[in-house]
Each structure stands twice: as C-alpha cells, then as structure tokens.
Protein backbone atom coordinates (compact mmCIF):
# COMPACT_ATOMS: atom_id res chain seq x y z
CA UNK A 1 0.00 0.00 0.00
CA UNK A 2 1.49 3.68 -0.86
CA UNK A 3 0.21 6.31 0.97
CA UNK A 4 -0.92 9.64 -1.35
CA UNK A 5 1.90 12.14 -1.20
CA UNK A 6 -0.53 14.40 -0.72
CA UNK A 7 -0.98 12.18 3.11
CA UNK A 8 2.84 12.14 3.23
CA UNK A 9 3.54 15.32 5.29
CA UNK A 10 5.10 15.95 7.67
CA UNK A 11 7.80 16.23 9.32
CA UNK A 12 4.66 15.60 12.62
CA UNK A 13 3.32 12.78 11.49
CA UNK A 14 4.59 9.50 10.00
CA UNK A 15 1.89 6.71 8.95
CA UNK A 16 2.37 2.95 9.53
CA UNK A 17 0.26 0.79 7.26
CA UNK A 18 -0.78 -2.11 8.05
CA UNK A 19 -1.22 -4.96 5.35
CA UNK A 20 -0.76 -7.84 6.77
CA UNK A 21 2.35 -8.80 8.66
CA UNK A 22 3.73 -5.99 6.05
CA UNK A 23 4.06 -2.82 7.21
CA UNK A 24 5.10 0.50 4.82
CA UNK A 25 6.19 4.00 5.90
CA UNK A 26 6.47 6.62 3.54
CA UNK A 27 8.87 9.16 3.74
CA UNK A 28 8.71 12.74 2.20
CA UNK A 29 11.85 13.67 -0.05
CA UNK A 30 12.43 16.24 2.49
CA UNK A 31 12.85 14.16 5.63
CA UNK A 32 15.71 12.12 5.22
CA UNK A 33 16.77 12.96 9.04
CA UNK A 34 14.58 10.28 9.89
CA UNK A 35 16.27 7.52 7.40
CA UNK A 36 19.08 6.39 9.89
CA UNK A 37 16.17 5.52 12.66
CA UNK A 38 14.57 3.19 10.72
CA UNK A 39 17.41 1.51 9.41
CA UNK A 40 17.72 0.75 12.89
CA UNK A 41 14.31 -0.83 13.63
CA UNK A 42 15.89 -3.79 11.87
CA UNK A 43 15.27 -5.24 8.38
CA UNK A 44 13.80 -2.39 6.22
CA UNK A 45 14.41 -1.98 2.91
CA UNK A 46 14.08 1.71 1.07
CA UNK A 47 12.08 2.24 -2.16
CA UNK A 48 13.37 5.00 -3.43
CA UNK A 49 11.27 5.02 -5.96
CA UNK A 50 7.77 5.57 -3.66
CA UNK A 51 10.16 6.35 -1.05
CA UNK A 52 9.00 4.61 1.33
CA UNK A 53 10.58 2.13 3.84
CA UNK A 54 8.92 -1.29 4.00
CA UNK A 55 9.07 -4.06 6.58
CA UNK A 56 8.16 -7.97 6.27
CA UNK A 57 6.78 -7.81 9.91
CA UNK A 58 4.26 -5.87 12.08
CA UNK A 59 5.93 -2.68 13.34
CA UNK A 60 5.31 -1.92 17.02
CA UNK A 61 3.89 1.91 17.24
CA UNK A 62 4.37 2.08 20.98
CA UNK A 63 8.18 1.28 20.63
CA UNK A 64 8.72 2.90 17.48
CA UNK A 65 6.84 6.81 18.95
CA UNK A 66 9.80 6.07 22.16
CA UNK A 67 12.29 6.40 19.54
CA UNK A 68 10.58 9.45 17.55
CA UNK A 69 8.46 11.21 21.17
CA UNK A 70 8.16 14.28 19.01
CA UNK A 71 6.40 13.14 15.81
CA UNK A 72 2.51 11.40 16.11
CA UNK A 73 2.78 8.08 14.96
CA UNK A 74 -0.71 7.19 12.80
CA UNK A 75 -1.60 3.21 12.32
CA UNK A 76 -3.26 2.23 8.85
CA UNK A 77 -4.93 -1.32 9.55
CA UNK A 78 -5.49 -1.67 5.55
CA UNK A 79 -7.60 -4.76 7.06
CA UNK A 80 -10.30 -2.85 8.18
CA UNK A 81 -9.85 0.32 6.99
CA UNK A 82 -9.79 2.17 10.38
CA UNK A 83 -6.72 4.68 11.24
CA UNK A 84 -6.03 5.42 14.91
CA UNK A 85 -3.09 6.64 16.62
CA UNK A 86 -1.44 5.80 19.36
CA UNK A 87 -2.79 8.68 21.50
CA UNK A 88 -6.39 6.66 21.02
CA UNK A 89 -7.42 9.24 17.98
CA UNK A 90 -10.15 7.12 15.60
CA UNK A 91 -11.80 7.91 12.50
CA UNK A 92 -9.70 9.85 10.71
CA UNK A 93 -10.30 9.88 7.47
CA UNK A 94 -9.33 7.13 5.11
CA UNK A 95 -5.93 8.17 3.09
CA UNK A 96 -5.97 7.35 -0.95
CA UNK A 97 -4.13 4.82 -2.02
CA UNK A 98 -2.88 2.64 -4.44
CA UNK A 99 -1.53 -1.15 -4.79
CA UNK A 100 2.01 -1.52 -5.69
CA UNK A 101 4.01 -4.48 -6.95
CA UNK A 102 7.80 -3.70 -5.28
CA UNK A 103 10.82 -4.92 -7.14
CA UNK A 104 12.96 -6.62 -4.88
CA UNK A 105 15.56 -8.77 -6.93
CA UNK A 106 16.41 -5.41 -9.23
CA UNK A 107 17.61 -5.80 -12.93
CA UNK A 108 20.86 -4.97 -11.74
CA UNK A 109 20.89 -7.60 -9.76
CA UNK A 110 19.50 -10.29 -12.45
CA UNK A 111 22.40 -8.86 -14.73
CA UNK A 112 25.52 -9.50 -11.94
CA UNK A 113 23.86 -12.76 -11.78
CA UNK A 114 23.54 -13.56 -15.62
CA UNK A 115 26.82 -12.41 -16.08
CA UNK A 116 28.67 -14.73 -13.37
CA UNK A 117 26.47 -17.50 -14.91
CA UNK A 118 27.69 -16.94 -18.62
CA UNK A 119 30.97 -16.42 -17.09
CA UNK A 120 30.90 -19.75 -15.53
CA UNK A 121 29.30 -21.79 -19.14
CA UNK A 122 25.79 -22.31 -17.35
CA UNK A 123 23.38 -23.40 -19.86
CA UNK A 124 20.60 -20.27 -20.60
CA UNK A 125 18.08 -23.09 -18.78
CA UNK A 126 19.81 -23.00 -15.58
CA UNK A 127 20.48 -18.88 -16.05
CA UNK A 128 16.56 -18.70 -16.48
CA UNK A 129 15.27 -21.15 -13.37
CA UNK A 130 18.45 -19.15 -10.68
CA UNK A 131 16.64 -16.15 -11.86
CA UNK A 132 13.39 -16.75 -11.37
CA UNK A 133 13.94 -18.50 -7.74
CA UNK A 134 15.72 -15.62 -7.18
CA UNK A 135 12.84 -13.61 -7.74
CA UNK A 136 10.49 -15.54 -6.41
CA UNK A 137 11.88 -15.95 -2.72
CA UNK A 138 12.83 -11.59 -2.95
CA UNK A 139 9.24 -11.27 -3.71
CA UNK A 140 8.04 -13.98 -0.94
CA UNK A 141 9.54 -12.10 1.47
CA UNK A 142 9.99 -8.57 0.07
CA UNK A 143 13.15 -8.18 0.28
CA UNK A 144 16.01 -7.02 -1.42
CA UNK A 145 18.58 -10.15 -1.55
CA UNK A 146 20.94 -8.35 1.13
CA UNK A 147 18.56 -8.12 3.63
CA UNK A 148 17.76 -12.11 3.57
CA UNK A 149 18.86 -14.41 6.15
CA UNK A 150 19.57 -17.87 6.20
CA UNK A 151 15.99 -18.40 8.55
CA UNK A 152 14.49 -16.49 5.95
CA UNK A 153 15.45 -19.34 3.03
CA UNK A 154 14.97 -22.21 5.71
CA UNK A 155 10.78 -20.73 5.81
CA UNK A 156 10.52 -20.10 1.96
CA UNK A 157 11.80 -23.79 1.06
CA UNK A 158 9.26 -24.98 4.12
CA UNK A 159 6.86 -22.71 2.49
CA UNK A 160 7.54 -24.44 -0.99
CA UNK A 161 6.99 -28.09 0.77
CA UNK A 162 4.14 -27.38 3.13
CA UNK A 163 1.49 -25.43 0.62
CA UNK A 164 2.69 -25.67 -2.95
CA UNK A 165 4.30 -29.23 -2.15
CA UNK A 166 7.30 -28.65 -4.29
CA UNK A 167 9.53 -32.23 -4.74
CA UNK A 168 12.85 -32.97 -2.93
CA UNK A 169 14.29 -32.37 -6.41
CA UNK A 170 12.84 -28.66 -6.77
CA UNK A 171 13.65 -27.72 -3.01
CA UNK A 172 17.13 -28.28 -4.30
CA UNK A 173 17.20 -27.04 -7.16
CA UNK A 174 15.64 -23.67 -5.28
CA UNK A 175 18.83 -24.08 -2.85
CA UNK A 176 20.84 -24.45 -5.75
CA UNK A 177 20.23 -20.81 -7.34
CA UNK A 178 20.04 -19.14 -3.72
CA UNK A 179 24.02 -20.55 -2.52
CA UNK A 180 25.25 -19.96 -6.11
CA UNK A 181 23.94 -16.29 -5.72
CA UNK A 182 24.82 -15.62 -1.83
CA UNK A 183 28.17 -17.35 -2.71
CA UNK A 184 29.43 -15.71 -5.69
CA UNK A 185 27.63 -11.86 -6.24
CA UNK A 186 27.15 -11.22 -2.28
CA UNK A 187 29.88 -12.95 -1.19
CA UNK A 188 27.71 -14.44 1.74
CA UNK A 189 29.04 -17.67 3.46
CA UNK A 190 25.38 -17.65 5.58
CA UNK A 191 23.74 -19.48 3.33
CA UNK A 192 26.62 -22.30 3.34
CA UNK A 193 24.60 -23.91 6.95
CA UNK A 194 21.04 -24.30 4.78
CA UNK A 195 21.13 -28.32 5.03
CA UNK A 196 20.12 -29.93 1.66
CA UNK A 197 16.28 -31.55 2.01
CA UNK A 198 16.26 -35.23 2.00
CA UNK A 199 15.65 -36.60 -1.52
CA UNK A 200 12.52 -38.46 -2.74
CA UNK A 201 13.24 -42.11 -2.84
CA UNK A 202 10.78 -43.36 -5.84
CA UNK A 203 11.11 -45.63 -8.08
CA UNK A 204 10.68 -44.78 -11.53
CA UNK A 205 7.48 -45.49 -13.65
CA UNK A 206 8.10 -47.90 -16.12
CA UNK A 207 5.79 -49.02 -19.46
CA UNK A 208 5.31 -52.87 -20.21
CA UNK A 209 6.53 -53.33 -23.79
CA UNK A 210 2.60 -54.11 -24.84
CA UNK A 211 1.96 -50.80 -23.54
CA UNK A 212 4.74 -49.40 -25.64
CA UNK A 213 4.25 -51.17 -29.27
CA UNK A 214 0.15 -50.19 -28.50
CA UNK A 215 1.28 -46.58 -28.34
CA UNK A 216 3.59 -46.44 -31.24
CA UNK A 217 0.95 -48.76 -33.14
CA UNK A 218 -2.08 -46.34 -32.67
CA UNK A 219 -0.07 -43.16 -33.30
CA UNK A 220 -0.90 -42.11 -36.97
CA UNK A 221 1.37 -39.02 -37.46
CA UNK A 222 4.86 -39.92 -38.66
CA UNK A 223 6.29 -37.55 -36.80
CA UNK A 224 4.84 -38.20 -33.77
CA UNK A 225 5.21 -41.64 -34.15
CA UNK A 226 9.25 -41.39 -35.15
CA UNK A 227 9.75 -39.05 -31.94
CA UNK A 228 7.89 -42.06 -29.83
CA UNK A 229 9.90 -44.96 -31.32
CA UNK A 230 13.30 -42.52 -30.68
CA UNK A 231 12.87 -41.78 -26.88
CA UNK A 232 12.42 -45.24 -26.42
CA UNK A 233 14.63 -46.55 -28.58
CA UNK A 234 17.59 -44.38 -27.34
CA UNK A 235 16.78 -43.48 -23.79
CA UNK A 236 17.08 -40.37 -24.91
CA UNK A 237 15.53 -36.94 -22.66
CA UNK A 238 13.26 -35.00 -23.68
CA UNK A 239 15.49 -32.15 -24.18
CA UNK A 240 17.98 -34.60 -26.18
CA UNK A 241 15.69 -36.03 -28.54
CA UNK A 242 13.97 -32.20 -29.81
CA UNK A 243 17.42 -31.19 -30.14
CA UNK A 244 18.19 -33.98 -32.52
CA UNK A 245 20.14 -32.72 -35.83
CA UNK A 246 19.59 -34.40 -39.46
CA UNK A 247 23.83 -35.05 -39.19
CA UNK A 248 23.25 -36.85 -35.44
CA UNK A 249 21.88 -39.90 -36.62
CA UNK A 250 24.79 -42.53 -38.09
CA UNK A 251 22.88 -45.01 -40.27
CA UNK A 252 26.00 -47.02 -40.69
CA UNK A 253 26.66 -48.00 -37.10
CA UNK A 254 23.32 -47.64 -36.23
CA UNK A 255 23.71 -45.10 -33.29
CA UNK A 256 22.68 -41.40 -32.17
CA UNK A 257 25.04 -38.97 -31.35
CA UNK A 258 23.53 -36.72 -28.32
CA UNK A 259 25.62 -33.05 -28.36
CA UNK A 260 25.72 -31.25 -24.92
CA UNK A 261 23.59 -33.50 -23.27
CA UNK A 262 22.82 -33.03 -19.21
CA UNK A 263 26.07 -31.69 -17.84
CA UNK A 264 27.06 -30.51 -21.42
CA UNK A 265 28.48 -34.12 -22.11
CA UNK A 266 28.45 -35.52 -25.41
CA UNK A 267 27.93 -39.05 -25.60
CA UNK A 268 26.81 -41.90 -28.38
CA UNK A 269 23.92 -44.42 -27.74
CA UNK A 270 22.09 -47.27 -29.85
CA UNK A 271 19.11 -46.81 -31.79
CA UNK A 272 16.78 -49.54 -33.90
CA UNK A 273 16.75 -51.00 -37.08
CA UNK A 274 13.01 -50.14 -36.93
CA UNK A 275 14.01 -46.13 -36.54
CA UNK A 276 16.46 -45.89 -39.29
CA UNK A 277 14.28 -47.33 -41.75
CA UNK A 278 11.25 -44.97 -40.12
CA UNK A 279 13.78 -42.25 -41.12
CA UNK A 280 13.58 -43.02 -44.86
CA UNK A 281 10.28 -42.75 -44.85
CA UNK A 282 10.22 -39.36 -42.78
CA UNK A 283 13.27 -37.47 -45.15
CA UNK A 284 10.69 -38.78 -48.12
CA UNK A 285 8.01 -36.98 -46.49
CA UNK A 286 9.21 -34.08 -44.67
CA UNK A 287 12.34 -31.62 -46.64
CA UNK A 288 14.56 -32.16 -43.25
CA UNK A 289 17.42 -30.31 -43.59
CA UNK A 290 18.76 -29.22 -40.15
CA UNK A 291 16.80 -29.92 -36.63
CA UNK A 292 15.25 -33.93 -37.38
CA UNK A 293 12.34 -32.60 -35.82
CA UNK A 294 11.48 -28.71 -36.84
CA UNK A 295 9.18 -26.61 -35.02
CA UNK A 296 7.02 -23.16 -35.67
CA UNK A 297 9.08 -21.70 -37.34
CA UNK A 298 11.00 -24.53 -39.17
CA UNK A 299 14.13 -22.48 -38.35
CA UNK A 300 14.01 -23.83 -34.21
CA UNK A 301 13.23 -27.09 -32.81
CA UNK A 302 10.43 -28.69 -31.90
CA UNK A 303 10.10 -27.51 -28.68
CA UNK A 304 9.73 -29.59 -24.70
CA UNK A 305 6.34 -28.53 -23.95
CA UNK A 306 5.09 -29.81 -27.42
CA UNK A 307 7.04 -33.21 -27.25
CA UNK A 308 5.52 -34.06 -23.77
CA UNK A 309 2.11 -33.16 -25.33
CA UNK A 310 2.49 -35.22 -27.99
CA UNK A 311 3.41 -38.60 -25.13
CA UNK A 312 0.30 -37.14 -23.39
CA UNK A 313 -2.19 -37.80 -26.46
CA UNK A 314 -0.46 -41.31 -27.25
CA UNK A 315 -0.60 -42.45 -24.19
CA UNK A 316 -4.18 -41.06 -23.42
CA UNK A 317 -4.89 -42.86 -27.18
CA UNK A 318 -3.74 -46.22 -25.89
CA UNK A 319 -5.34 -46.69 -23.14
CA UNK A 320 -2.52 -45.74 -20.47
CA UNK A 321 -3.51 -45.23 -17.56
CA UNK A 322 -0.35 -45.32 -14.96
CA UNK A 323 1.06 -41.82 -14.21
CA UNK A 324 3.32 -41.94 -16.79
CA UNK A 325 5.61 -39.32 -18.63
CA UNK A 326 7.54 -39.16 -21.70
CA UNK A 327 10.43 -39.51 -19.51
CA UNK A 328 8.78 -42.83 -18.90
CA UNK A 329 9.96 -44.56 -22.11
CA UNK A 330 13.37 -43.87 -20.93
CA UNK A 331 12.84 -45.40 -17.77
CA UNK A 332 11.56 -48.47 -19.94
CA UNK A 333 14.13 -48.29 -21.86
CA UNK A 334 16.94 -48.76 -19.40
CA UNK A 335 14.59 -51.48 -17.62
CA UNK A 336 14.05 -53.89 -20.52
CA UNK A 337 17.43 -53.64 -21.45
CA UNK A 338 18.34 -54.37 -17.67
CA UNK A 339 16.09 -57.57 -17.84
CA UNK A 340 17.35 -58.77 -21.02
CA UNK A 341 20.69 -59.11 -19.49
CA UNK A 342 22.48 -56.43 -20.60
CA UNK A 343 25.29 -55.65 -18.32
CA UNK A 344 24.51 -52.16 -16.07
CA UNK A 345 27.33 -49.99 -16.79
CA UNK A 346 27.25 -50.45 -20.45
CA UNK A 347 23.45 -48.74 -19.90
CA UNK A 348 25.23 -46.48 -17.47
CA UNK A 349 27.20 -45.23 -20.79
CA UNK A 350 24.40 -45.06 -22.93
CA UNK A 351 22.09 -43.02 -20.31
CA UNK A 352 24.52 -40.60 -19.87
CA UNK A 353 24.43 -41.19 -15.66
CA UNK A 354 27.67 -39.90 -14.05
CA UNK A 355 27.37 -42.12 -10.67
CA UNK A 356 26.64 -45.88 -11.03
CA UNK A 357 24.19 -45.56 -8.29
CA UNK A 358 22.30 -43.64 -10.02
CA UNK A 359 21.65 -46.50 -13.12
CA UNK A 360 21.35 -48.95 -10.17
CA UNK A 361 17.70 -47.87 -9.27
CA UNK A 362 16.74 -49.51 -12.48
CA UNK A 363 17.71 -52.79 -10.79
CA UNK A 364 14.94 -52.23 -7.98
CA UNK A 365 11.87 -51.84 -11.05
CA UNK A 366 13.30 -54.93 -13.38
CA UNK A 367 11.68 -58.38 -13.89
CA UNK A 368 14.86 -60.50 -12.15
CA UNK A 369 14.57 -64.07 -10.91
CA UNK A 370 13.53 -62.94 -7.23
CA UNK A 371 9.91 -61.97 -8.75
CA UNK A 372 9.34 -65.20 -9.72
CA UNK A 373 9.39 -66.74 -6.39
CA UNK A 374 5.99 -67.83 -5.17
CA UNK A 375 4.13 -66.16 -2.66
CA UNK A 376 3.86 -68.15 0.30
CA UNK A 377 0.33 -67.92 0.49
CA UNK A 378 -0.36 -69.56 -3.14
CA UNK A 379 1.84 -72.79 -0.97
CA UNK A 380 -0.71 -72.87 1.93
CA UNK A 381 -2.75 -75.60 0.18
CA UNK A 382 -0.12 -77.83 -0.21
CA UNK A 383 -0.13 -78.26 3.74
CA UNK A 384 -0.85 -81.39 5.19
C-alpha cells in the first residue's frame, strides 16, 4: 500500500500501514533525518522510488513513537480500513491509495547474476530457473537479496513443501540458485549452513513393452510416431531427442550422437533397425534439412512442452492409464534392457548417468529371478 503524497507530510506525522504482517512508511523527499532511525528498527528496505521504507513484519507503534516522542505516529490497519493513533485518535479519514508491486531482486541484480552465470558456461536453462527462484523468494519475502537471512530461506523452502508441495528435487534445485547467488555476487558464506532436504526415494514409472508397441501402433502421425519410437529406442531426454540434428543420426553403425547433453556431455547411444528405416520414410516426407524434428518456425526445434504433449495424447490414445511421462519410455528403456541381461554400466554409458548408483535404481523396477518366487500364500494348500 502507498500512501498519497498528498498524506505524506510531515515532518509531525509519520503513517504505519498495516497490510498484513507488512508494514510501509512513507517518507517525504524532504525528511531524510529520519532515514538512519529506521534503518535501525531492523530489516527495512528503502524504495526509493515511492520512497518509502517497508518491513516484512508488524511494526510496534508504541516502541517505534519512544524512539521518535516528538512526531505522532498514525496506524493504517489496511484490514479494516480504520486509522487510529497511538494517542487513542479514531476515525480519521481514510488516506488514498494505491496497490504496488515492489521490485525486490532489481535488474541490476539479475544482470551480476547472468553475467557470473555466462561467465561460468551455465546453460541459458539453468540462467533462467536461478533467476526466477531468485525472484520468487525476494518477492516472498519482500526483500532485497541483502537483507535475507539464512531463517528467511529455511521458511521459503518450508513454504515451498508445506502449501505448494514442491519435490525434494525442486527444493534443491531452489537451494541451488540461492548458494550460487549468496556465494558468488554477495559474497555471503550464511547461506553455506542451509542443510540440503532429503531426496525423494521413488522408483521410476516404467511401461510394459505391450503398452509401448500399442502406443507407437495407434499413433498415426509420422512424426509423432518417429519421436515415440526414438525416446524409447535411445533413452534419450526430452530435451535430447527435440534437439536432434539431421547429421546426429549414423545409419551405418546404427547409433545417435547426443551433443551437450545433461552436464554438457556428449555421448553416443544405440538406436533400432526399426528407426532408421522410419527415417527413410520421414526425409521422403518431410524436406529435413537441419533440426530432425522442426518446429514453428521450421528455423528452431520442436520444442519440450510440445514433445511431452504429444506422449500425453499417445498415451491417453492407448489406453494408459499409470502416471506416466515421456520420460517414462526412458525409464523403460533402461529397464528392458536391464532384464534382457544387458550388463549395467554399459546402460550407465548409454544413459549418460555420471554415478553408477544412479543406473542402479533400475535394478529395484526390473523383472529378475527374485519376482518369480511364489508367494507363500499360493503354498498354503499344499499343507498337510
């Protein structure tokens, strides 16, 4: 809330308002004597744009008219739109005002940010989500990032879990952006305590190969139906397969080349006889020249968002009805391959996993010989 500068007086008078556990105080341009003070009171921040101070708590007006006895300190409970001071004066008439949306994580601040990212080979991805956390937690709290504390990340990321129930994954992620930013533009070792959240231990969702060939089967559009067959056929991401070139595809060893995959690795992996000869048909059809699967416009890739609908309207076609993803026919893939025998670390290689452990979680969702023990209930009838 901004109070009218035509309410902002005085050097008498100053207004607290009330919105909230927010409280504002403007400040007229010609009373900065009064700045220093409410530095003091502890966590302000100054907009000197509507210069006004603001505060992400309830002011006390008792405490705060001991440190100013000379000026008349005027409450503004935006919550029911009653003024009173602290003398006991009510009903005084209702100020104008105005909502305003405060910018607390300033463009200068997303540049020094950007440019340490750039600086450091960040993909634009990972530039994009540190800035927008970044924003998000500023805003949360209205802040500026110098003002924030360590127990004021500790209650956004509880915030995050409790009401919006964000994953383990995101919480970090979120923690991510906030120590590379307190760490390298404020120079902050505060944040360094913030104890990572305790990841989510699921196993991943995995298609039956029935459930696979009935997806690819029912799919009519070539296109759609190539991009199906390639996810699965490859493990590839998401993000690896719509950034597929004409060039990555080697017909003669019957592999994929994935450029700049997750952690900006290149690596090769397999792909089917069934794909390469899909491909003839598709350069018959389609004039592919660069990206294997264009866009709108033709000049940029297909792009994430439309790939995932595309699995959501195959899946939905065939009958799916498990909580699956397109990241789901790379979790197949690595599974059948598992169960077929294939030893773990050469799918470790083709996945593109870093840590072992982190292929190994495929052994926990595969069809091995300790699912085919018998229940001991189906044995209770062979009792004597």
């Amino acid at each position: 809330m901004l109070i009218n500068n035509n309410y902002i007086i005085s050097m008498n008078t100053i207004y607290l308002i009330y919105d909230g556990n927010k409280t504002t105080i403007p400040v007229s341009d010609n009373d900065f004597s009064k700045h220093k003070l409410f530095c003091e009171l502890g966590r302000g921040i100054w907009d000197n744009e509507r210069k006004q101070y603001v505060f992400n708590r309830k002011l006390d007006a008792d405490k705060l008219s001991k440190f100013l006895p000379e000026l008349t300190i005027v409450k503004v409970d935006n919550n029911h739109h009653e003024v009173m001071d602290i003398k006991g004066i009510y009903n005084r008439p209702w100020p104008d005002t105005e909502s305003v949306e405060t910018k607390y994580f300033s463009d200068e601040w997303q540049q020094k940010l950007k440019t340490e990212l750039h600086a450091r080979k960040y993909s634009n991805n990972t530039i994009n989500v540190y800035i927008y956390y970044m924003q998000s937690i500023c805003q949360w709290l209205r802040k500026t990032p110098n003002f924030i504390t360590d127990e004021d990340i500790k209650k956004f990321l509880a915030h995050k879990e409790r009401n919006e129930k964000h994953s383990a994954a995101s919480l970090n992620l979120m923690l991510s952006a906030f120590k590379f930013f307190f760490c390298n533009i404020l120079k902050s070792d505060n944040i360094l305590e913030q104890k990572r959240p305790r990841q989510d231990k699921r196993l991943p969702v995995v298609m039956s190969k029935s459930e696979i060939k009935r997806m690819i089967r029912l799919e009519k559009n070539l296109k759609h139906s190539l991009l199906l067959m390639m996810v699965y056929s490859s493990g590839l991401r998401v993000s690896e397969v719509v950034s597929l070139k004409q060039h990555d595809i080697d017909f003669s060893r019957k592999s994929v080349v994935v450029i700049s995959g997750k952690g900006r690795k290149d690596r090769y992996t397999i792909t089917s006889e069934m794909v390469l000869s899909t491909l003839d048909e598709y350069y018959e059809k389609y004039n592919i020249t660069n990206w294997l699967f264009p866009g709108q416009p033709p000049s940029s890739h297909l792009s994430i968002r439309a790939a995932q609908h595309i699995f959501k309207n195959a899946a939905k076609r065939a009958g799916i009805e498990k909580d699956v993803s397109i990241h789901s026919l790379r979790h197949s893939f690595a599974t059948h391959l598992l169960e077929s025998g294939t030893d773990i670390r050469y799918i470790q290689d083709l996945l593109g996993h870093t840590s072992l452990r982190t292929t190994e979680r495929y052994t926990h969702v595969a069809r091995r010989k300790a699912l085919t023990i018998t229940s001991p209930l189906d044995t209770l009838e062979d009792e004597r």
